[in-house]
C-alpha atoms as a PDB file:
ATOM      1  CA  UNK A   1     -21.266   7.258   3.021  1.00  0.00           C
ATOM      2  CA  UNK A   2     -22.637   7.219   6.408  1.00  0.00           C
ATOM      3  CA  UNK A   3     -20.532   5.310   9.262  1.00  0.00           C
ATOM      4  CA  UNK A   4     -19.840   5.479  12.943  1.00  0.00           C
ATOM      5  CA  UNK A   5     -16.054   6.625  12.666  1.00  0.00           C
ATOM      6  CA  UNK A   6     -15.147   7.032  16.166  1.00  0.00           C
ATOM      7  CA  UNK A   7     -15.679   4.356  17.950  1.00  0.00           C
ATOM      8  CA  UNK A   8     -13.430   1.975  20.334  1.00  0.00           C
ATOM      9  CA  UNK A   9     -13.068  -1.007  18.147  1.00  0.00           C
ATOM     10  CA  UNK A  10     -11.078  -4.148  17.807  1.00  0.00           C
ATOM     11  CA  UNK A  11      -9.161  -5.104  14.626  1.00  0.00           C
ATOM     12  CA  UNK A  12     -11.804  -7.751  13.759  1.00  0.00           C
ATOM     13  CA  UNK A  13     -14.610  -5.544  14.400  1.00  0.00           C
ATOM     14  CA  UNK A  14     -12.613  -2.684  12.047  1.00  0.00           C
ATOM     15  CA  UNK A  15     -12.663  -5.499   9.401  1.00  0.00           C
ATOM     16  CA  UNK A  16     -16.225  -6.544   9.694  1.00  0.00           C
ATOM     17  CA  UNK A  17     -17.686  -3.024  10.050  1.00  0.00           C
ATOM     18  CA  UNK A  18     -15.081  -2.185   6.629  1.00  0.00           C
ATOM     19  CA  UNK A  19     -17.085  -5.222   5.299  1.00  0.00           C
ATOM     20  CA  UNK A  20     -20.332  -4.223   5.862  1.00  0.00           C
ATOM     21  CA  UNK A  21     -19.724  -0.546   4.803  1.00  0.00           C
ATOM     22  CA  UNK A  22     -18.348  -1.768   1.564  1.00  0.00           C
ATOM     23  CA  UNK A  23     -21.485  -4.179   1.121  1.00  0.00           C
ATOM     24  CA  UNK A  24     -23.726  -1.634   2.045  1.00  0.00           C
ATOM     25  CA  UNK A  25     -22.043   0.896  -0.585  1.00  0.00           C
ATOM     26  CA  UNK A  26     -20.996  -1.222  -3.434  1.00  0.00           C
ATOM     27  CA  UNK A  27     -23.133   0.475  -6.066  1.00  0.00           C
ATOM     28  CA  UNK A  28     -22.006   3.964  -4.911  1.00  0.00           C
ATOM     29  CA  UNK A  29     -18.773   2.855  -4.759  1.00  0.00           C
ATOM     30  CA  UNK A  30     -19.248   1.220  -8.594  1.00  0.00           C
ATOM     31  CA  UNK A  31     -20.763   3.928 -10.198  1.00  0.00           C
ATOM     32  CA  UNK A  32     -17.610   6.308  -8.839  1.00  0.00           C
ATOM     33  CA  UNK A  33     -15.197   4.188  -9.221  1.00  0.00           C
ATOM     34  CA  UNK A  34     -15.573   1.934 -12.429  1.00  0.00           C
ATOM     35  CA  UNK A  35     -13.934   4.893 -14.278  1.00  0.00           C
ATOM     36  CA  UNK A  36     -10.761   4.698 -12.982  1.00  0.00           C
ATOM     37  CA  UNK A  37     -10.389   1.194 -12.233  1.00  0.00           C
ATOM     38  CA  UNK A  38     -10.901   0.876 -16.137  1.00  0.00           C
ATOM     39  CA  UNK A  39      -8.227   3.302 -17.011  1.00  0.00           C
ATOM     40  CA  UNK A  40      -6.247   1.515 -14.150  1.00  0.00           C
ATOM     41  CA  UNK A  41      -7.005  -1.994 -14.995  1.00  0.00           C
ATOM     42  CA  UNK A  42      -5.640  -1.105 -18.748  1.00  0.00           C
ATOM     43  CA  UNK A  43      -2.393   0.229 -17.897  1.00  0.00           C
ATOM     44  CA  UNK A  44      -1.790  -2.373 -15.243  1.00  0.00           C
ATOM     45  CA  UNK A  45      -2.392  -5.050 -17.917  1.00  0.00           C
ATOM     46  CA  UNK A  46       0.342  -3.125 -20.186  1.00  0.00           C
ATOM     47  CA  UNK A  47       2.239  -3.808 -17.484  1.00  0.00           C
ATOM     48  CA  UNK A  48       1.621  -7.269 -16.978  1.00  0.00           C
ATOM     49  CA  UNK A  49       1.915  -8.277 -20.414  1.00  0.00           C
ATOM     50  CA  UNK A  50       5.077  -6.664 -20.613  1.00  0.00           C
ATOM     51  CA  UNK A  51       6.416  -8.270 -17.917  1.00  0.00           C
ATOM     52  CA  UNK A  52       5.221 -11.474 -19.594  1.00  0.00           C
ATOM     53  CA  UNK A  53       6.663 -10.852 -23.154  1.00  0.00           C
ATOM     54  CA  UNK A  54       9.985  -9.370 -21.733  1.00  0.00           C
ATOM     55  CA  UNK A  55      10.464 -10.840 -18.073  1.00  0.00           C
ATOM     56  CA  UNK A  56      14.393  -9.473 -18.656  1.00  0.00           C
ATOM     57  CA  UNK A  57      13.348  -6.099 -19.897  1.00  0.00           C
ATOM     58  CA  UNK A  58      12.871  -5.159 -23.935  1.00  0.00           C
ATOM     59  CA  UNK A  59      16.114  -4.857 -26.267  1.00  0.00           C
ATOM     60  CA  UNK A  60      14.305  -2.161 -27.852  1.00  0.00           C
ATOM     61  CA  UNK A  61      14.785   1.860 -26.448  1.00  0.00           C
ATOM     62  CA  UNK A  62      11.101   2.898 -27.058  1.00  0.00           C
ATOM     63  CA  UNK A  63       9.617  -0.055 -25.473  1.00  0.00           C
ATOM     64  CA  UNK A  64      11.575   0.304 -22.806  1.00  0.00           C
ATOM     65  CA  UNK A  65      10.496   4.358 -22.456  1.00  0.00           C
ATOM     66  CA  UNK A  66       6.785   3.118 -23.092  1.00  0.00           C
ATOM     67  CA  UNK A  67       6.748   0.801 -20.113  1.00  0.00           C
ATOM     68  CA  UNK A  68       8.288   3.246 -17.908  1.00  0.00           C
ATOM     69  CA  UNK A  69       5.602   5.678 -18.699  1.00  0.00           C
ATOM     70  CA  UNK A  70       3.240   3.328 -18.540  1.00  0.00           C
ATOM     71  CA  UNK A  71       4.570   3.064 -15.217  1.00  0.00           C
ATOM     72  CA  UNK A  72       4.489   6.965 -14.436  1.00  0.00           C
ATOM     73  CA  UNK A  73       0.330   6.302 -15.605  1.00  0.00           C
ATOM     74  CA  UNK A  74      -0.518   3.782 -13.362  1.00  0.00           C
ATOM     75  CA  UNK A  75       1.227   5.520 -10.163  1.00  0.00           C
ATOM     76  CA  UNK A  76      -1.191   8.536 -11.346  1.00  0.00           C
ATOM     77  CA  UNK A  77      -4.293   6.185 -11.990  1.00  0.00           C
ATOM     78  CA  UNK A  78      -3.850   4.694  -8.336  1.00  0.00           C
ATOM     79  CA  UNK A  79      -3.661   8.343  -7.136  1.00  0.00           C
ATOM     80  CA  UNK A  80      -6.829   9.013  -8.815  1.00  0.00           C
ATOM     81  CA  UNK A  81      -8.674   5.992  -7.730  1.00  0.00           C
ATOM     82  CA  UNK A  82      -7.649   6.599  -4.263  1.00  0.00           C
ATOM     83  CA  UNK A  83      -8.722  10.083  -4.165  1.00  0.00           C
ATOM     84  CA  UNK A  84     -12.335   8.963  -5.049  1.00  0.00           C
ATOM     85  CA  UNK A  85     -12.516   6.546  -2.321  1.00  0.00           C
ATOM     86  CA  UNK A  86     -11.161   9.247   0.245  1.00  0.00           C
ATOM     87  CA  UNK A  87     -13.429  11.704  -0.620  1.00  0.00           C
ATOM     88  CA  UNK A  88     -16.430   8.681  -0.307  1.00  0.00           C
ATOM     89  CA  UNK A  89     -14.999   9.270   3.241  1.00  0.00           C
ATOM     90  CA  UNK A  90     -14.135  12.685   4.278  1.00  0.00           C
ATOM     91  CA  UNK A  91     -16.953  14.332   2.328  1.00  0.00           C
ATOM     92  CA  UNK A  92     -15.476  16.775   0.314  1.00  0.00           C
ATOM     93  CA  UNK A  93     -14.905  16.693  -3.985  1.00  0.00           C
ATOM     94  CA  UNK A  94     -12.198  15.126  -5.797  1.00  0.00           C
ATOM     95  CA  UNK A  95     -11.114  18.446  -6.870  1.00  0.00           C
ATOM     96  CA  UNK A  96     -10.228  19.376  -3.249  1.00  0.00           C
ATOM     97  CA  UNK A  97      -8.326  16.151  -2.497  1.00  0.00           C
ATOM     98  CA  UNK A  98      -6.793  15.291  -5.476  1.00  0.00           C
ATOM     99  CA  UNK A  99      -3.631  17.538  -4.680  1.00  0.00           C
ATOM    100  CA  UNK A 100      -3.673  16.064  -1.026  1.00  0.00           C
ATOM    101  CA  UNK A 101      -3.409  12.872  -2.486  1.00  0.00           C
ATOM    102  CA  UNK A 102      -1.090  14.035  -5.047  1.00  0.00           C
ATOM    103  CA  UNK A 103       1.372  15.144  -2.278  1.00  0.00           C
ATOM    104  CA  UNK A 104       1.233  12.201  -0.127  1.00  0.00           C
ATOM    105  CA  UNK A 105       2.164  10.183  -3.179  1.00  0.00           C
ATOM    106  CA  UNK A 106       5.204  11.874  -3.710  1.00  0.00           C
ATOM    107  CA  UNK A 107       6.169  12.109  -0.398  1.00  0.00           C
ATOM    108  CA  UNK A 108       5.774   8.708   0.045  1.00  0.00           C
ATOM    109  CA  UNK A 109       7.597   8.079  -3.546  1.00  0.00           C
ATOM    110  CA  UNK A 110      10.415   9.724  -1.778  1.00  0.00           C
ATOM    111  CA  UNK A 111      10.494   7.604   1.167  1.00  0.00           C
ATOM    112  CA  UNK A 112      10.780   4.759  -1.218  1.00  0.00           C
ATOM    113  CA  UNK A 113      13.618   6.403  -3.133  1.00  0.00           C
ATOM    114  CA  UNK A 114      15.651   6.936  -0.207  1.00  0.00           C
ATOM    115  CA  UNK A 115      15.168   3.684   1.331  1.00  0.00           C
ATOM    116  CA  UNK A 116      16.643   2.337  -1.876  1.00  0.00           C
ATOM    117  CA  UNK A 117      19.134   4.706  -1.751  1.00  0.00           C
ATOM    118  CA  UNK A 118      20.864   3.671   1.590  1.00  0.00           C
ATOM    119  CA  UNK A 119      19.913  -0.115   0.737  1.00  0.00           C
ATOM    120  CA  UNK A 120      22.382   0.511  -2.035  1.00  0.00           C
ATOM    121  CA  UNK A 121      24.826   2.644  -0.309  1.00  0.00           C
ATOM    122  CA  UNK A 122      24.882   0.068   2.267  1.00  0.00           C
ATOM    123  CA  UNK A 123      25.549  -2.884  -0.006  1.00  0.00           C
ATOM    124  CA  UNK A 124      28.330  -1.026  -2.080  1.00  0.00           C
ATOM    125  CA  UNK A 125      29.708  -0.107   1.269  1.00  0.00           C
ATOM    126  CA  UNK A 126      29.610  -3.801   2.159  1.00  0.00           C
ATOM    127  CA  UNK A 127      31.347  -4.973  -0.783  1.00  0.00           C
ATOM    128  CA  UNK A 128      34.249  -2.107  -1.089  1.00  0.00           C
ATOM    129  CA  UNK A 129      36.806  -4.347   1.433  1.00  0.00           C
ATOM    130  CA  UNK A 130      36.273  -7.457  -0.408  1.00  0.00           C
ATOM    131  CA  UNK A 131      39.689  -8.402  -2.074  1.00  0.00           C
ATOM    132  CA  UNK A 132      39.520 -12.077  -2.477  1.00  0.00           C
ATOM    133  CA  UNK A 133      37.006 -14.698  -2.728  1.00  0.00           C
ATOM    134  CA  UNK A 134      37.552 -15.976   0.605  1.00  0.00           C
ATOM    135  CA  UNK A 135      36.120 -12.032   1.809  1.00  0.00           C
ATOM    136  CA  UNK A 136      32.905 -12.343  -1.030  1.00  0.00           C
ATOM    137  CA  UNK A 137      31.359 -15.226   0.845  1.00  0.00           C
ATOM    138  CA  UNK A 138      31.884 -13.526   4.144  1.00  0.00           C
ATOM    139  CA  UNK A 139      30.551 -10.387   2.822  1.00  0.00           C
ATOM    140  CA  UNK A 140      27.724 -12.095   1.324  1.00  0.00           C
ATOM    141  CA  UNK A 141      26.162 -13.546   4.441  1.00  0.00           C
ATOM    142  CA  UNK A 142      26.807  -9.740   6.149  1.00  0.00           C
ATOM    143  CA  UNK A 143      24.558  -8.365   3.026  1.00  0.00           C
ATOM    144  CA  UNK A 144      21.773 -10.541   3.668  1.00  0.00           C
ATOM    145  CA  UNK A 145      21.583 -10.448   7.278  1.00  0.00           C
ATOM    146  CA  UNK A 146      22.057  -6.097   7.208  1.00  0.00           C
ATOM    147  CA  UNK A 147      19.293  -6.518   4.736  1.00  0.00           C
ATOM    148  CA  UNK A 148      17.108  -8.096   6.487  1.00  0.00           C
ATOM    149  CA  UNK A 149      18.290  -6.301   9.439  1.00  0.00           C
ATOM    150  CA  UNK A 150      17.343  -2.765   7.718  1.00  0.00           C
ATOM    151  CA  UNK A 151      14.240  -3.914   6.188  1.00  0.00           C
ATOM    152  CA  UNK A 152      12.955  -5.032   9.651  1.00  0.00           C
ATOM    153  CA  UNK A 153      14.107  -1.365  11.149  1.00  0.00           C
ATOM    154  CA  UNK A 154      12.367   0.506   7.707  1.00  0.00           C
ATOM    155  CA  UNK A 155       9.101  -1.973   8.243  1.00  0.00           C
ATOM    156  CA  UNK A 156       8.904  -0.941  12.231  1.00  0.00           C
ATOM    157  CA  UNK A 157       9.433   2.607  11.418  1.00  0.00           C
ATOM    158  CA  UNK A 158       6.693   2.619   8.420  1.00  0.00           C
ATOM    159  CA  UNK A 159       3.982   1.146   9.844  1.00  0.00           C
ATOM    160  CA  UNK A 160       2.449   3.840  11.984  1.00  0.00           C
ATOM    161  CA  UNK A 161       2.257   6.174   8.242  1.00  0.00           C
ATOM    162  CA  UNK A 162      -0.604   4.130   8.348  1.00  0.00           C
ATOM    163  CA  UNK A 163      -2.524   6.140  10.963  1.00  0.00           C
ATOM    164  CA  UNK A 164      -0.749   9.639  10.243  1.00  0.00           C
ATOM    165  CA  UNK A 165      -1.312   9.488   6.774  1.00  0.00           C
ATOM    166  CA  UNK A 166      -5.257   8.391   6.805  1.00  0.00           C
ATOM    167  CA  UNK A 167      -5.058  11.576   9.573  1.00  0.00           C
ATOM    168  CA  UNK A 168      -3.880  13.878   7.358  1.00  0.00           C
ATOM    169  CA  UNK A 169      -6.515  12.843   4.297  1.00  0.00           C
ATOM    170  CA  UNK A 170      -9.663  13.112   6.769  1.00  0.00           C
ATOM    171  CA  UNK A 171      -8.472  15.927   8.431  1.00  0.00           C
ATOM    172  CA  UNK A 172      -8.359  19.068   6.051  1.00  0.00           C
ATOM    173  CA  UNK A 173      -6.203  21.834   8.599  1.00  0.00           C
ATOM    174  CA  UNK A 174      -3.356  18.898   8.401  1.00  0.00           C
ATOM    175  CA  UNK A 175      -0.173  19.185   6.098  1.00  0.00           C
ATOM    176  CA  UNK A 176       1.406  16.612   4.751  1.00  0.00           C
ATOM    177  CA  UNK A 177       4.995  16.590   6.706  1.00  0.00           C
ATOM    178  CA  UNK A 178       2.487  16.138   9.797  1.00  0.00           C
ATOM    179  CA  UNK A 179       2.216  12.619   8.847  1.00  0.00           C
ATOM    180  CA  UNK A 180       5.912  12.436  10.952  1.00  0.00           C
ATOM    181  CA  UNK A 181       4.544  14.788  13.501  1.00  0.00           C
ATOM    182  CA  UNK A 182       2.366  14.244  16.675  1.00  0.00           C
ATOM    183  CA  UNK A 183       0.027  11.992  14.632  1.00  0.00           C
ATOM    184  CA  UNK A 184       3.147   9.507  13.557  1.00  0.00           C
ATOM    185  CA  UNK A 185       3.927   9.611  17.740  1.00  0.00           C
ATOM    186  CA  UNK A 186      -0.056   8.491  18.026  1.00  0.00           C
ATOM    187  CA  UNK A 187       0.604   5.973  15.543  1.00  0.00           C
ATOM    188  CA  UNK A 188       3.526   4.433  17.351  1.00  0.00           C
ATOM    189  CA  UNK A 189       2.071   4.417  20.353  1.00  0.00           C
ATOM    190  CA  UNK A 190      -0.864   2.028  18.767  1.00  0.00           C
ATOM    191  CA  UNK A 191       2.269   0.363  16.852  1.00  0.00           C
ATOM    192  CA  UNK A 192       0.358  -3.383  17.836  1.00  0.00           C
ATOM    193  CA  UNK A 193      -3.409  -2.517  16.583  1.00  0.00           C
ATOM    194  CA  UNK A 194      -2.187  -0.785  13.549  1.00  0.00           C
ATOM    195  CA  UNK A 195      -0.104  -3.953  12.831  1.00  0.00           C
ATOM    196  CA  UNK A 196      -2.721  -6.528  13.104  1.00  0.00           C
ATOM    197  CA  UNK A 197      -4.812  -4.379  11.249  1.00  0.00           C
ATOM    198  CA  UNK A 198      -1.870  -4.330   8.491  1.00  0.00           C
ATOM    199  CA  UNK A 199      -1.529  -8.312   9.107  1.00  0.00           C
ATOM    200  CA  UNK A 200      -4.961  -9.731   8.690  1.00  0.00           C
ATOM    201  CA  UNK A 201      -6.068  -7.100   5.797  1.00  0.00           C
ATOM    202  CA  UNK A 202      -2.735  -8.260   4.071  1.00  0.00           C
ATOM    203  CA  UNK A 203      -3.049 -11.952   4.010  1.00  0.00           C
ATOM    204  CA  UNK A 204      -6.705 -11.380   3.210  1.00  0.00           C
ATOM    205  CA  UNK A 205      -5.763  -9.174   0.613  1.00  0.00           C
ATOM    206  CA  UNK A 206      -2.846 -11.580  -0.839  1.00  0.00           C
ATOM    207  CA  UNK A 207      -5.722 -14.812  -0.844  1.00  0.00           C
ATOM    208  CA  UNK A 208      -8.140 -13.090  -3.408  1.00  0.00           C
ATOM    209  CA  UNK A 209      -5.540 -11.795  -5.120  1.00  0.00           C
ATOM    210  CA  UNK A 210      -4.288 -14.945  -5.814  1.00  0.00           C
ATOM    211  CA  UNK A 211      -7.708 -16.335  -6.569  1.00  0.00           C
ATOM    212  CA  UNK A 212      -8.758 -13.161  -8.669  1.00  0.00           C
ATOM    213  CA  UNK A 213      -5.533 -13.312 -10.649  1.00  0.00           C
ATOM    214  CA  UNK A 214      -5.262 -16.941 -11.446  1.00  0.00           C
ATOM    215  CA  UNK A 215      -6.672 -17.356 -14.577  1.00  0.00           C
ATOM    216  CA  UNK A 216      -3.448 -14.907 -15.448  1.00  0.00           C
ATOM    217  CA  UNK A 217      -0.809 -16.773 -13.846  1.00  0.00           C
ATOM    218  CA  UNK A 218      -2.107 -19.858 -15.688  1.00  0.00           C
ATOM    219  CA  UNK A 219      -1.511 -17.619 -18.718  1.00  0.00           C
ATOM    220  CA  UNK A 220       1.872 -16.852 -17.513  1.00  0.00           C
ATOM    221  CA  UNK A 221       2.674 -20.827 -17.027  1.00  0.00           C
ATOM    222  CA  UNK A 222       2.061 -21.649 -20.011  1.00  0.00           C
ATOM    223  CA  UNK A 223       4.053 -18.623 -21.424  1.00  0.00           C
ATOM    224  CA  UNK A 224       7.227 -20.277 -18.912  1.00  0.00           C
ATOM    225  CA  UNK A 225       6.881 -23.383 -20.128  1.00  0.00           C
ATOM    226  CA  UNK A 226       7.025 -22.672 -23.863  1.00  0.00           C
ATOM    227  CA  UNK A 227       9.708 -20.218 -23.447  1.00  0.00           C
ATOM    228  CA  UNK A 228      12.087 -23.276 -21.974  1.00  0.00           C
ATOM    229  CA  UNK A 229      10.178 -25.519 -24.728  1.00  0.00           C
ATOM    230  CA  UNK A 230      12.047 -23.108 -27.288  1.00  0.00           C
ATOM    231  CA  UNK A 231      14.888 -22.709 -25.662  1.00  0.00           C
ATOM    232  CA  UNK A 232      15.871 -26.531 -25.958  1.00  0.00           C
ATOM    233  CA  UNK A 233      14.686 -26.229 -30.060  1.00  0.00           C
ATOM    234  CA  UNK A 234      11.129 -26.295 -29.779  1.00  0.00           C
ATOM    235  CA  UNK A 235       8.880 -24.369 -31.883  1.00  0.00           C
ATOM    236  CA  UNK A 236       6.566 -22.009 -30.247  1.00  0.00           C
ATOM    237  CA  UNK A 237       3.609 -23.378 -29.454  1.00  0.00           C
ATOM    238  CA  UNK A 238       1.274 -20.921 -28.805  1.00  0.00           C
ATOM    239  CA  UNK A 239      -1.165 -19.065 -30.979  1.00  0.00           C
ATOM    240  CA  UNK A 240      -0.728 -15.118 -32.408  1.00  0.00           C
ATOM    241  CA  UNK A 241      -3.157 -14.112 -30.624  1.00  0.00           C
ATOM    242  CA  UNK A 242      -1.249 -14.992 -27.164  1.00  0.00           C
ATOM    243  CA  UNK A 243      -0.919 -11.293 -26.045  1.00  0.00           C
ATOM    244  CA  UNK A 244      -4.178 -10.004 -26.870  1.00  0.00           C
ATOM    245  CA  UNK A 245      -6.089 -12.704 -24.868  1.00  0.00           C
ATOM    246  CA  UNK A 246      -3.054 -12.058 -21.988  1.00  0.00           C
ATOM    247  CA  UNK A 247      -4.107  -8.569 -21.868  1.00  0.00           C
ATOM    248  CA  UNK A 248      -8.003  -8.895 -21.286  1.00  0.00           C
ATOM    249  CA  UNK A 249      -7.499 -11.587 -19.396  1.00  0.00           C
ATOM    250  CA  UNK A 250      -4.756  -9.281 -17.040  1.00  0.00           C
ATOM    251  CA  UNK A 251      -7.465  -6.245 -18.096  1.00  0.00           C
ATOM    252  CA  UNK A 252     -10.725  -8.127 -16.351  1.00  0.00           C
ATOM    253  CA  UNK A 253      -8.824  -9.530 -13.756  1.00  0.00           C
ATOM    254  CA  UNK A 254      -7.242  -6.325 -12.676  1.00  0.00           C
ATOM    255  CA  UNK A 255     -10.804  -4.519 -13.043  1.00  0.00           C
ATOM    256  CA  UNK A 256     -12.028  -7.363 -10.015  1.00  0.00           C
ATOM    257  CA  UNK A 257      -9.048  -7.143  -7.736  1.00  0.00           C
ATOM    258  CA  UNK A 258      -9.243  -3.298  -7.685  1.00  0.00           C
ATOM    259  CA  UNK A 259     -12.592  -3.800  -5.891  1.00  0.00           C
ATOM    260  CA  UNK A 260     -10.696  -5.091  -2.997  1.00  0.00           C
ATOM    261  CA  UNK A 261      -8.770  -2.275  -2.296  1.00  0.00           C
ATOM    262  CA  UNK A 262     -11.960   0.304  -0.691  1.00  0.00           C
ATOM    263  CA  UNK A 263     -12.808  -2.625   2.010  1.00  0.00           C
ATOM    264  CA  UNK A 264      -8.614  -2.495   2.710  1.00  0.00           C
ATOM    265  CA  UNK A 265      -8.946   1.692   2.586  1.00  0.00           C
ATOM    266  CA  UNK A 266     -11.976   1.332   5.044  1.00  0.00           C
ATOM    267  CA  UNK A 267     -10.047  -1.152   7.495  1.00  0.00           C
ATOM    268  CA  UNK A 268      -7.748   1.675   7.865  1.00  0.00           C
ATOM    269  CA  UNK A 269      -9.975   4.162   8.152  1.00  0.00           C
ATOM    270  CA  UNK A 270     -12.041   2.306  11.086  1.00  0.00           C
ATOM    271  CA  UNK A 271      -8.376   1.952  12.688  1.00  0.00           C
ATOM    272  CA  UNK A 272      -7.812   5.387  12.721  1.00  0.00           C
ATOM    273  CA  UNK A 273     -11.468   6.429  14.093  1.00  0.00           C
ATOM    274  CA  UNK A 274     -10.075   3.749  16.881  1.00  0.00           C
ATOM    275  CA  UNK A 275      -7.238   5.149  17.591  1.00  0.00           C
ATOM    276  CA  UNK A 276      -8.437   8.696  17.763  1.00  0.00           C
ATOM    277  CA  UNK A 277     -11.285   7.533  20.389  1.00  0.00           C
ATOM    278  CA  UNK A 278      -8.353   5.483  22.105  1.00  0.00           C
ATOM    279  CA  UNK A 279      -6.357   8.919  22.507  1.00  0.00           C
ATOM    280  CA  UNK A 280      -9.331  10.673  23.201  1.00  0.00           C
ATOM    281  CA  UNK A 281     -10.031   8.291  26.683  1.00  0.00           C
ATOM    282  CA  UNK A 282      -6.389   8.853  27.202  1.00  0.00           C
ATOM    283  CA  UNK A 283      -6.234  12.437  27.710  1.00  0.00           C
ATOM    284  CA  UNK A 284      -9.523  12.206  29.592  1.00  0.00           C
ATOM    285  CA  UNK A 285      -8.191  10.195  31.702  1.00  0.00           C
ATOM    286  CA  UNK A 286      -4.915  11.916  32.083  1.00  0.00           C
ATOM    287  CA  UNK A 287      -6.855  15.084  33.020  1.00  0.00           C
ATOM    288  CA  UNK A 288      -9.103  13.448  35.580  1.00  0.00           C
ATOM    289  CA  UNK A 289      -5.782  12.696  37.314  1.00  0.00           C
ATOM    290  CA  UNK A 290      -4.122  15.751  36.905  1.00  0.00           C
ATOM    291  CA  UNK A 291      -7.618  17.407  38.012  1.00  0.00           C
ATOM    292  CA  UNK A 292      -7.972  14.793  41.474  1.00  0.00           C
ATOM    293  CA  UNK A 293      -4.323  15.714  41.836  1.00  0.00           C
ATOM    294  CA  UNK A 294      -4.500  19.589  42.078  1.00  0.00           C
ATOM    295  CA  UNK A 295      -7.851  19.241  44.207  1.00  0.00           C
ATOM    296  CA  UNK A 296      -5.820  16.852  46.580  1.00  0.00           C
ATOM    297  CA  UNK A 297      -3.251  19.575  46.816  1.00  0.00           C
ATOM    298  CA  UNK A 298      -5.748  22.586  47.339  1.00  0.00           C
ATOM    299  CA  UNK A 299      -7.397  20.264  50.255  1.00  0.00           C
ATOM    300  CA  UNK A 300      -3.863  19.540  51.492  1.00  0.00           C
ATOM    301  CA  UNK A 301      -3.311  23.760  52.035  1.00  0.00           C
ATOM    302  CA  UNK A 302      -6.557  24.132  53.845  1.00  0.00           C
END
């Protein structure tokens, strides 16, 4: 896949040029990718027809083990998928850049874990003084606004992985802790582009989602409404063959959204081609003055 990578851009022109390298691509990108986003599209829709049969969770043990390694499937699926996109981009074989991938997954799987951790340190924390139910309310309102407070802090903090972690899958030398190194510092420093970028991809991405997967959340209406129907002594008035047509319908319109996710993958990847020619001007620029500098100085002695 041929593209100007580094190149001064804006975050429109990152999205258009993402566009237009995705339109230009789209049967490369089907033929390499329709694998995947089959196996991916099927264990997302054992997901979401879980989720739809048992919004509280199953009663039963093994279904409850069988949708957590359904789970476990689809974070490797994505990983897969994803690697076949990146190496669209960088050139070199699945083989090479699956255990990149692989790494940055769990590294980033780790982030999440720990994030959850102190979320839930900090709320048992919060509620340990509370005695009476004059404190709860008090405590309450602290919870939501340290909450929000952290989530703001982790969200800041985040968003320049972005960059460092595109970095480390297009550059081979990196390793994966340098995604907090000297590229997470170049990140930061481009903290506004990369969070535009992350803004208008987003809400784009969230609109044909919602269009793409509305024929399921009609499915999942009408799955509401008769659950409340027999809850007040109604009988159920949907057919036996609810699930099946949930799941194809959850199966086809997974298959379709997945195809949004290389133009998001190529946003990012424009950004970081960006920034890198962004840094680049900078140092030039920084050496012309440190270069006009030291000839003012030598002029200065003679």
């Amino acid at each position: 896949m041929d593209s100007e990578l580094f190149k001064n851009r804006s975050v429109g022109s990152c999205l258009s040029d993402a566009f237009e390298l995705f339109r230009t691509n789209f049967k490369t990108l089907f033929r390499r990718l329709w694998l995947s986003a089959v196996v991916l599209s099927l264990l997302l829709a054992v997901a979401m027809v879980y989720s739809v049969q048992y919004p509280n969770g199953a009663d039963n043990v093994i279904l409850n083990l069988g949708a957590l390694v359904d789970y476990i499937l689809i974070i490797a699926a994505f990983v897969w998928f994803y690697t076949i996109i990146m190496s669209l981009l960088n050139g070199r074989s699945v083989k090479a850049n699956l255990p990149r991938l692989t790494r940055l997954t769990f590294l980033l799987i780790g982030i999440v874990i720990v994030i959850c951790v102190v979320l839930i340190a900090g709320a048992a924390l919060n509620y340990a003084g509370v005695k009476n139910p004059s404190q709860l309310q008090g405590a309450n309102i602290q919870l939501v606004l340290g909450m929000l407070a952290c989530m703001l802090v982790f969200f800041v903090a985040l968003l320049p992985l972005n960059f460092s972690a595109m970095k480390y899958c297009m550059e081979e030398d990196k390793k994966v802790f340098s995604i907090f190194q000297k590229p997470y510092v170049m990140g930061l420093r481009h903290w506004g582009y990369i969070f535009l970028t992350a803004l208008l991809t987003g809400i784009i991405d969230m609109v044909i989602s919602i269009i793409v997967l509305l024929p399921f959340y009609v499915i999942m209406l009408c799955n509401m409404v008769n659950r409340n129907g027999m809850a007040f002594g109604d009988p159920s008035g949907l057919s036996g063959g609810f699930l099946f047509l949930a799941f194809v319908t959850a199966t086809v319109c997974s298959f379709v959204g997945l195809f949004i996710r290389p133009w998001i993958v190529f946003s990012y990847y424009y950004a970081y081609g960006s920034i890198e020619e962004k840094e680049k001007g900078r140092q030039e620029r920084k050496d012309m003055i440190v270069s006009e500098e030291q000839s003012t100085d030598i002029e200065e002695v003679k």
